[in-house]
C-alpha atoms as a PDB file:
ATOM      1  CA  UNK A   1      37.152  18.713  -0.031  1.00  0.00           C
ATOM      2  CA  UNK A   2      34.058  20.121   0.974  1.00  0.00           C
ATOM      3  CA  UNK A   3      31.766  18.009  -2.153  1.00  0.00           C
ATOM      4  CA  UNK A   4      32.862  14.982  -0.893  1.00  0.00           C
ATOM      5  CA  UNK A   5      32.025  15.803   2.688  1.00  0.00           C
ATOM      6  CA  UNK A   6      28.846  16.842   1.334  1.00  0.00           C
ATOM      7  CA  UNK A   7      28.445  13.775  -0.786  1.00  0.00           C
ATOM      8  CA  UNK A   8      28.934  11.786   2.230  1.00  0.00           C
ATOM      9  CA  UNK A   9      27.455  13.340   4.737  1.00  0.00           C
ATOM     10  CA  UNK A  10      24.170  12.056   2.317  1.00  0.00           C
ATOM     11  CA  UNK A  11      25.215   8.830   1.823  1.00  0.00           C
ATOM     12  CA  UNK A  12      25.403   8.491   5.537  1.00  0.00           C
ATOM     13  CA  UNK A  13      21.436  10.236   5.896  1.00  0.00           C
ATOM     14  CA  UNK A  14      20.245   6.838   3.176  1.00  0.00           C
ATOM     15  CA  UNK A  15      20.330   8.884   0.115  1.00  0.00           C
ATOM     16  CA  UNK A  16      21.296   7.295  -3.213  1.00  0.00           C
ATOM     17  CA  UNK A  17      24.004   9.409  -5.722  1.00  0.00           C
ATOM     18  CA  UNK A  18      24.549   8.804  -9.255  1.00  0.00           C
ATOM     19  CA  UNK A  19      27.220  10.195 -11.175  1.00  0.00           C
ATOM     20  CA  UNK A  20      27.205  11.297 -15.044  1.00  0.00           C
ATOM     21  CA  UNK A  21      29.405  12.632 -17.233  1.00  0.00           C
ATOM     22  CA  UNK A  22      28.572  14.183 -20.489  1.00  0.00           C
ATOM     23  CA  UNK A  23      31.251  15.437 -22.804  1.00  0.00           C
ATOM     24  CA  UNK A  24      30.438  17.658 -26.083  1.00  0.00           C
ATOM     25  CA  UNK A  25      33.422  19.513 -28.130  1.00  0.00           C
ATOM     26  CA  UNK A  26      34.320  22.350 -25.543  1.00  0.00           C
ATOM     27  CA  UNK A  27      32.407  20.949 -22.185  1.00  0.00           C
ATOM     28  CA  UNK A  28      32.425  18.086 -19.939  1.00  0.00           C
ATOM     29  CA  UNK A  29      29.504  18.328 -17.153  1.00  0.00           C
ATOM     30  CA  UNK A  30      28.973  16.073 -14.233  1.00  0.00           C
ATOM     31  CA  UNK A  31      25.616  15.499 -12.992  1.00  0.00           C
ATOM     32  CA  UNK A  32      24.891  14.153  -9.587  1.00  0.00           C
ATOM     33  CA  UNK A  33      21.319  12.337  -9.580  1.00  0.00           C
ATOM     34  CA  UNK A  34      20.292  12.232  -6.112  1.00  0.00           C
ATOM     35  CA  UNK A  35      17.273   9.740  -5.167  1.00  0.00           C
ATOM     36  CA  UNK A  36      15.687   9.215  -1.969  1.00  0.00           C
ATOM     37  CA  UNK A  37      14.241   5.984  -0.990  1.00  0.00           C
ATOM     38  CA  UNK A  38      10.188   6.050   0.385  1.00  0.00           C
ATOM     39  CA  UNK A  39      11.547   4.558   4.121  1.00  0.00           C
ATOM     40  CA  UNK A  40      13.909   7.549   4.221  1.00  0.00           C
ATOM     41  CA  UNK A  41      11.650  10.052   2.510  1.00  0.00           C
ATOM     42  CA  UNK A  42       8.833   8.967   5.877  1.00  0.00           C
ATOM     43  CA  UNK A  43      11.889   9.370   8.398  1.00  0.00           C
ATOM     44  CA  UNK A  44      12.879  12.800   7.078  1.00  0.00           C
ATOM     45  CA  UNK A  45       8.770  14.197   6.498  1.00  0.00           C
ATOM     46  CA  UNK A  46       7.546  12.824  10.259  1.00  0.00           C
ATOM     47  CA  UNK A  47      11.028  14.252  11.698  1.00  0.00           C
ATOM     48  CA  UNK A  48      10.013  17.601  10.056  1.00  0.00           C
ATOM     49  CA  UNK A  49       6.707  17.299  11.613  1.00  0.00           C
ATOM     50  CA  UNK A  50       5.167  17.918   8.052  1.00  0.00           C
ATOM     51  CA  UNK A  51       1.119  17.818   7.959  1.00  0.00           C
ATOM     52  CA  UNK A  52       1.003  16.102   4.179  1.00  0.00           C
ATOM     53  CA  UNK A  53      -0.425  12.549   4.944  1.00  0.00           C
ATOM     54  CA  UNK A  54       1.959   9.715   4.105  1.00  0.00           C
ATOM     55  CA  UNK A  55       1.091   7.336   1.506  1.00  0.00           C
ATOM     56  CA  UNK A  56       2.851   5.042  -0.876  1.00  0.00           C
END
């Protein structure tokens, strides 16, 4: 319950999730890829009021 409030609490702030799954002969792991697009990355840093100049 709490993951998938988590998970969509960042969906909801712009960022992207992936999900993989690998299996071998005694595991499974899940992955979550999380990516951050550049217009959310610049909304996040100047709300943080971080002093690292902003470029592309």
């Amino acid at each position: 319950m709490c993951r998938r409030r988590f998970e969509s609490n960042l969906r909801r702030a712009g960022v992207e999730i992936e999900e993989e799954t690998s299996t071998s002969e005694k595991k499974r792991m899940h992955f979550l890829k999380l990516f951050l697009p550049w217009d959310v990355m610049c909304y996040y840093a100047e709300d943080l009021c971080l002093r690292a100049p902003l470029q592309v």
